[in-house]
PDB file of N, CA and C in Angstrom:
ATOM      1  N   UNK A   1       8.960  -5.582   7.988  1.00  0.00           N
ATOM      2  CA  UNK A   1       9.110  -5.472   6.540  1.00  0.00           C
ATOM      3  C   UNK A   1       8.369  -6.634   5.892  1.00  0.00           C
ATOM      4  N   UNK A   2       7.581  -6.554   4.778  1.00  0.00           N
ATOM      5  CA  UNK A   2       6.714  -7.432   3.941  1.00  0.00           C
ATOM      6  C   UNK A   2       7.750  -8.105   3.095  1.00  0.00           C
ATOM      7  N   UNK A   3       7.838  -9.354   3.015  1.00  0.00           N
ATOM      8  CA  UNK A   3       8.543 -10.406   2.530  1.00  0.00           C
ATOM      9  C   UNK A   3       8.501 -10.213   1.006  1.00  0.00           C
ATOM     10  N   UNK A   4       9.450 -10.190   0.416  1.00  0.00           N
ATOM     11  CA  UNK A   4       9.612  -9.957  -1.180  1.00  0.00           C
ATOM     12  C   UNK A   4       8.479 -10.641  -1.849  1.00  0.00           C
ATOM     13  N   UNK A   5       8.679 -11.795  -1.592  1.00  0.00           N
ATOM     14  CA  UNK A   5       7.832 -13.505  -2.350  1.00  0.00           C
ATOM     15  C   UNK A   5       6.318 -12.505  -2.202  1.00  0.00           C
ATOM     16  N   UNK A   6       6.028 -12.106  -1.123  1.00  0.00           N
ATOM     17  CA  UNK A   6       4.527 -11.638  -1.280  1.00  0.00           C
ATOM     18  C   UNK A   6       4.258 -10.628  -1.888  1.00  0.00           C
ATOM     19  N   UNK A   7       5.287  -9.215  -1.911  1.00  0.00           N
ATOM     20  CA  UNK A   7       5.147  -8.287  -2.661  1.00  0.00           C
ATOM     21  C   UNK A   7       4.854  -8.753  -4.306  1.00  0.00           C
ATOM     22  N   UNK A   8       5.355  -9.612  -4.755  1.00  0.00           N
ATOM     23  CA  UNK A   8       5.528  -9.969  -6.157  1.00  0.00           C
ATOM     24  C   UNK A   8       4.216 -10.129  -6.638  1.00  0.00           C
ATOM     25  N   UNK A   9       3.482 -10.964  -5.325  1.00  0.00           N
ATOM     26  CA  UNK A   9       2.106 -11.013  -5.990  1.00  0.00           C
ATOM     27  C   UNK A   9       1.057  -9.973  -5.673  1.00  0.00           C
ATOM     28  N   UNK A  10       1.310  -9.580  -5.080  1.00  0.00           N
ATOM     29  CA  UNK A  10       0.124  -8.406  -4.203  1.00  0.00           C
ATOM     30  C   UNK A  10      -0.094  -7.608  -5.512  1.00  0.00           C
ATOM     31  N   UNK A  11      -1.670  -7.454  -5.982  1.00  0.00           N
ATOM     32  CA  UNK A  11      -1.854  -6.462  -6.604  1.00  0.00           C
ATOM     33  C   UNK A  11      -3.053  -5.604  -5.827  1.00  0.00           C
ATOM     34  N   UNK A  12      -3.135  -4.474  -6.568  1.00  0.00           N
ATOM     35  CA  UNK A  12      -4.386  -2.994  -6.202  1.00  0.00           C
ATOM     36  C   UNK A  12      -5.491  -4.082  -5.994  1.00  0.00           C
ATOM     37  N   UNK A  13      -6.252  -4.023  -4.837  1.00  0.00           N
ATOM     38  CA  UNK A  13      -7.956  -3.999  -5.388  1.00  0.00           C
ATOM     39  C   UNK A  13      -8.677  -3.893  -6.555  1.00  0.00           C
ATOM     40  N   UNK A  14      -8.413  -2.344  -6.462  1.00  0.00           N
ATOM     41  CA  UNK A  14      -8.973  -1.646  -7.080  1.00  0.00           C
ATOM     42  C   UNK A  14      -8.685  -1.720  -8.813  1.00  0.00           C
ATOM     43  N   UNK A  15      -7.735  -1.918  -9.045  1.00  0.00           N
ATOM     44  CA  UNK A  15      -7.576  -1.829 -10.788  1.00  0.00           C
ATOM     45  C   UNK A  15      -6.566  -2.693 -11.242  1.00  0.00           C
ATOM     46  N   UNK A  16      -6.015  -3.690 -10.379  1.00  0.00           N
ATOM     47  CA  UNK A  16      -5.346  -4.894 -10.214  1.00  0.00           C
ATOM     48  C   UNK A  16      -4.222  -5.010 -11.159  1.00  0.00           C
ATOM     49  N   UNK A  17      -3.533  -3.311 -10.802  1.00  0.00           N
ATOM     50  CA  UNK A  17      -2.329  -2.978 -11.175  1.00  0.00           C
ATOM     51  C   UNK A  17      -0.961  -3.559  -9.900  1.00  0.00           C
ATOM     52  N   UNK A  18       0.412  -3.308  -9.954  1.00  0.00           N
ATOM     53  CA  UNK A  18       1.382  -3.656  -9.303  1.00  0.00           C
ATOM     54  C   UNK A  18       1.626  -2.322  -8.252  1.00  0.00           C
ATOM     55  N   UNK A  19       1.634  -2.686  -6.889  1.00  0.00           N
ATOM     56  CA  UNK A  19       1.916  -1.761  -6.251  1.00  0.00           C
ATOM     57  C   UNK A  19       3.396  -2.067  -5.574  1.00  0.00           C
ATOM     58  N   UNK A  20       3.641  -0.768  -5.110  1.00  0.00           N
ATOM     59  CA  UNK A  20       5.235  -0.607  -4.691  1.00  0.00           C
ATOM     60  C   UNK A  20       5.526  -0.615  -2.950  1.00  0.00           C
ATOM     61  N   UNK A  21       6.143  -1.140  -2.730  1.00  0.00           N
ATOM     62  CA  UNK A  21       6.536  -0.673  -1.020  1.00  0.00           C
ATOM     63  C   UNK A  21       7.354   0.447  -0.738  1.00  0.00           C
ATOM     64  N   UNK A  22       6.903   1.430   0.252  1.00  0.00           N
ATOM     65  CA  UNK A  22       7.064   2.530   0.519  1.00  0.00           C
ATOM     66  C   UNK A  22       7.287   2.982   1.784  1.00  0.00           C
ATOM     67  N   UNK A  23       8.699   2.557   2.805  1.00  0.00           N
ATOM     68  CA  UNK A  23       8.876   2.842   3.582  1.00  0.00           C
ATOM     69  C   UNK A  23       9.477   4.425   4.315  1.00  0.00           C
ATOM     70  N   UNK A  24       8.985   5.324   5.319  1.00  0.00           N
ATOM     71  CA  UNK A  24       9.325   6.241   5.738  1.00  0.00           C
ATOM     72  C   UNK A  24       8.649   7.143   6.928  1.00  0.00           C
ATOM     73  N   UNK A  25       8.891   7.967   7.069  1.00  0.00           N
ATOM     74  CA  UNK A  25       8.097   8.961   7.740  1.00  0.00           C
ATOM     75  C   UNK A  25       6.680   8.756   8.300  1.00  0.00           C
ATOM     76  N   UNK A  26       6.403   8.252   7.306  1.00  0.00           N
ATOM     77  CA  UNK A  26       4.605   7.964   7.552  1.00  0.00           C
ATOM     78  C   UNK A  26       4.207   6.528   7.513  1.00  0.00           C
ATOM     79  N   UNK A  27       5.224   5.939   7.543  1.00  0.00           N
ATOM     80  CA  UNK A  27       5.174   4.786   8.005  1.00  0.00           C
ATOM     81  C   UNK A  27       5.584   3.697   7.049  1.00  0.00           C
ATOM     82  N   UNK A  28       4.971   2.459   7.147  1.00  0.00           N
ATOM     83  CA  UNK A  28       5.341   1.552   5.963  1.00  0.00           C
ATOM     84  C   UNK A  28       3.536   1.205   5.161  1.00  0.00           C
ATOM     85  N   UNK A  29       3.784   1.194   4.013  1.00  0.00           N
ATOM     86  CA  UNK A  29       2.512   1.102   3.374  1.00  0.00           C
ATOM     87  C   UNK A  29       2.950   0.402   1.640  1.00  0.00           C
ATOM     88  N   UNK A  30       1.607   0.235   0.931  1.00  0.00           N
ATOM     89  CA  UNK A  30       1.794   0.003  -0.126  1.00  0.00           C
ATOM     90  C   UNK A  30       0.623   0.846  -1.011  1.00  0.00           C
ATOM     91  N   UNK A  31       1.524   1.319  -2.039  1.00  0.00           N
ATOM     92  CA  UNK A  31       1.026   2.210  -3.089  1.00  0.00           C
ATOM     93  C   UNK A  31       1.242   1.823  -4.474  1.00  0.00           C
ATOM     94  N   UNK A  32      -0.224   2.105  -4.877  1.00  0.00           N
ATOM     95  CA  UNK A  32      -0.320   1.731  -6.103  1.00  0.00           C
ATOM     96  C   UNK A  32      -0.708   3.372  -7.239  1.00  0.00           C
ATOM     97  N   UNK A  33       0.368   3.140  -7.957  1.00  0.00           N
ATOM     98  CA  UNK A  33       0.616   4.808  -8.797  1.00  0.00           C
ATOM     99  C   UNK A  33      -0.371   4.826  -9.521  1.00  0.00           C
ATOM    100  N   UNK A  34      -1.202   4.203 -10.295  1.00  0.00           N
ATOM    101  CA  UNK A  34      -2.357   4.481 -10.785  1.00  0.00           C
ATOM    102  C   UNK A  34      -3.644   4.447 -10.519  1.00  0.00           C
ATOM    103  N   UNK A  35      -3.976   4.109  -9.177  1.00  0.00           N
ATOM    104  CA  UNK A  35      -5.077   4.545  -8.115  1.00  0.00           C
ATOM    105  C   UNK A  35      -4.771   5.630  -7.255  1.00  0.00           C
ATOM    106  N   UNK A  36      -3.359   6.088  -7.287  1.00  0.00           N
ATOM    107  CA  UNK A  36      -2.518   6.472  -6.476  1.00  0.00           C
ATOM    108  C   UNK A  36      -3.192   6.529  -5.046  1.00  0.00           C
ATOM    109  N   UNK A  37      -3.593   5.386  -4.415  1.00  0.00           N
ATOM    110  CA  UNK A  37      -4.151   4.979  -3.155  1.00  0.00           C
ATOM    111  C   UNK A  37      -2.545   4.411  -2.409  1.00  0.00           C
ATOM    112  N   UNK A  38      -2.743   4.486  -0.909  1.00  0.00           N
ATOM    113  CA  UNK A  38      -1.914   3.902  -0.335  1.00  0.00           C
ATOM    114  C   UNK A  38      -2.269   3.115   0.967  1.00  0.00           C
ATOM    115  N   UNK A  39      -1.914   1.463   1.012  1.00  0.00           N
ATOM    116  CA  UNK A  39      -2.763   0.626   1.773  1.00  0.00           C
ATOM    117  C   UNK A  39      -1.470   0.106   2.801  1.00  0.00           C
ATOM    118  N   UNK A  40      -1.863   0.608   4.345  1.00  0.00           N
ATOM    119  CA  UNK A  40      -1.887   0.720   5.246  1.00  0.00           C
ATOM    120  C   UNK A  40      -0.950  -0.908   5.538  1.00  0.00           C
ATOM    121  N   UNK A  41       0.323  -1.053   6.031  1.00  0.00           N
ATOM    122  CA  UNK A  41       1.026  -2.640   6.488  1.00  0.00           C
ATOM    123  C   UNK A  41       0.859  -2.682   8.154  1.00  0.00           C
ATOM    124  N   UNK A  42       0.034  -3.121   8.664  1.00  0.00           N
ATOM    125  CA  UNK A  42      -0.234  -3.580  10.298  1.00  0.00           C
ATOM    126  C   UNK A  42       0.022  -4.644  10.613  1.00  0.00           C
ATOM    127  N   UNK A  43       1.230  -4.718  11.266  1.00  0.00           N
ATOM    128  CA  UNK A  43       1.699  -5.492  11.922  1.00  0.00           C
ATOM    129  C   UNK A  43       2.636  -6.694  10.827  1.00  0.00           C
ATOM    130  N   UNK A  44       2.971  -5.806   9.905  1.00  0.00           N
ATOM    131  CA  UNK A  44       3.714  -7.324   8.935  1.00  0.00           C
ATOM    132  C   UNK A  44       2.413  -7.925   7.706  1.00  0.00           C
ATOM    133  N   UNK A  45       1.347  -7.068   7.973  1.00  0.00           N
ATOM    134  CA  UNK A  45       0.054  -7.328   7.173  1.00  0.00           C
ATOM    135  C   UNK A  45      -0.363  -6.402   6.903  1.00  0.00           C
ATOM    136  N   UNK A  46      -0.315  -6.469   5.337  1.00  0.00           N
ATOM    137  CA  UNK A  46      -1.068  -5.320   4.407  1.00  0.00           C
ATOM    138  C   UNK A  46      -2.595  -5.729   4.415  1.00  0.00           C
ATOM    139  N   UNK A  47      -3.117  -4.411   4.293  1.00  0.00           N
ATOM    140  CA  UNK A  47      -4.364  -4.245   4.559  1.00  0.00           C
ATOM    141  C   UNK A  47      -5.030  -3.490   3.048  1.00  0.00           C
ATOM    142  N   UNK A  48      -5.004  -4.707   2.826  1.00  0.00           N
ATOM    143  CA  UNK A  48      -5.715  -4.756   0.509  1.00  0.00           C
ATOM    144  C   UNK A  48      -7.238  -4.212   0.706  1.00  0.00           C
ATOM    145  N   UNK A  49      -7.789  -3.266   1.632  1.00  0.00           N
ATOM    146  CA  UNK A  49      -9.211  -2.763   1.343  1.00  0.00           C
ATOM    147  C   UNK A  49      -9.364  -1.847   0.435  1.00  0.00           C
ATOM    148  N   UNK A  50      -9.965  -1.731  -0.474  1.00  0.00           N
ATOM    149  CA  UNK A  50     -10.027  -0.077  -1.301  1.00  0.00           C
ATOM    150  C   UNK A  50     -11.208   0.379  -0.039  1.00  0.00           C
ATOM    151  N   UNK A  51     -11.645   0.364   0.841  1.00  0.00           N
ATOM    152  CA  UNK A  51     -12.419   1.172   1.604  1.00  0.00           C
ATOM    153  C   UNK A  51     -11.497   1.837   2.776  1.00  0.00           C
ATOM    154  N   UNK A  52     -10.499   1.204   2.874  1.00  0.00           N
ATOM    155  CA  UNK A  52      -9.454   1.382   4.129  1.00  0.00           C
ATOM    156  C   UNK A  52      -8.315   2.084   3.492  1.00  0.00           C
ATOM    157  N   UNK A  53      -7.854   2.261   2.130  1.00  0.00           N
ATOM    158  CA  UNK A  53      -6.784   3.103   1.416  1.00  0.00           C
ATOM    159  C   UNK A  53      -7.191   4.106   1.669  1.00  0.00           C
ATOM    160  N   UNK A  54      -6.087   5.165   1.740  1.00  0.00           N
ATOM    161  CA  UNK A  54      -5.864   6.772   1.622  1.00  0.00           C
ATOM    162  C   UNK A  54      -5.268   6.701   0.260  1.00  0.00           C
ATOM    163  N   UNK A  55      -6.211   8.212  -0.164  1.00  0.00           N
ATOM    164  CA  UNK A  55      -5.142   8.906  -1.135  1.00  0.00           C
ATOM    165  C   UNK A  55      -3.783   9.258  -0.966  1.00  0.00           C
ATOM    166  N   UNK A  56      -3.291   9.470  -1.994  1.00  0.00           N
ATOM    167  CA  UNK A  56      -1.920   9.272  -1.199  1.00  0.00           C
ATOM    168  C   UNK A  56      -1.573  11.067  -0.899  1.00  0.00           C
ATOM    169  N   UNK A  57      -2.722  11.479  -1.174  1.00  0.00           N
ATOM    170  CA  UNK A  57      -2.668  13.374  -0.675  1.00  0.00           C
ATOM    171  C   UNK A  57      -3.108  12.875   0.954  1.00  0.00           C
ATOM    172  N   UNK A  58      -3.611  12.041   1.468  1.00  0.00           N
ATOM    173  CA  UNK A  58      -4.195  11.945   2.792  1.00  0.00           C
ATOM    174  C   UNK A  58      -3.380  10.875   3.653  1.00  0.00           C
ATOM    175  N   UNK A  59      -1.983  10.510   3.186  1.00  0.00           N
ATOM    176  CA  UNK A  59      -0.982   9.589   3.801  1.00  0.00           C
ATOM    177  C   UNK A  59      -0.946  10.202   5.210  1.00  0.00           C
ATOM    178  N   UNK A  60      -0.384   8.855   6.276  1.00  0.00           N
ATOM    179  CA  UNK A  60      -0.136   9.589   7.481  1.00  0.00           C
ATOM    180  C   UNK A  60       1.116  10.056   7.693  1.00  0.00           C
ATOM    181  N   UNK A  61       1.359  11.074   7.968  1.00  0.00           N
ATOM    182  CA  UNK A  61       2.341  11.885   8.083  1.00  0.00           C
ATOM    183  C   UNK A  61       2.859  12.880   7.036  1.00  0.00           C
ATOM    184  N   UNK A  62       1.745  13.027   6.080  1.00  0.00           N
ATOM    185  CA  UNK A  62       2.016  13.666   4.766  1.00  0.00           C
ATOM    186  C   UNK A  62       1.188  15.378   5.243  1.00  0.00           C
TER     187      UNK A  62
END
C-alpha cells in the first residue's frame, strides 16, 4: 500500500490534476479522473509515466 504522506502529493503527468488510489481486482494503481489514465504501483512504487498509463477502458483485469 502507497503511504498517505505521498499520495497527497502525487499529481497526473499529464494535466497535473489529483489522482486517487484504487485498490482491487486488477490490482493496485493510481487514477486520475480527468485523464482518466491509470498508473500502474510496482512494488510499493507508482509508476508516474503518461507513456506507461492505461486507459482506464484498458485496466488489468478490466
Amino acid at each position: 500500500m502507497i503511504d498517505e504522506d505521498l499520495l497527497a502529493i502525487l499529481a497526473c503527468p499529464q494535466c497535473k490534476g489529483p489522482v486517487r488510489l484504487e485498490i482491487g481486482e486488477k490490482g493496485e494503481g493510481l487514477v486520475c479522473a480527468a485523464c482518466r489514465l491509470w498508473y500502474e504501483i510496482r512494488d510499493g512504487i507508482p509508476v508516474m509515466l503518461v507513456e506507461k498509463a492505461l486507459p482506464l477502458s484498458e485496466e488489468p483485469g478490466s
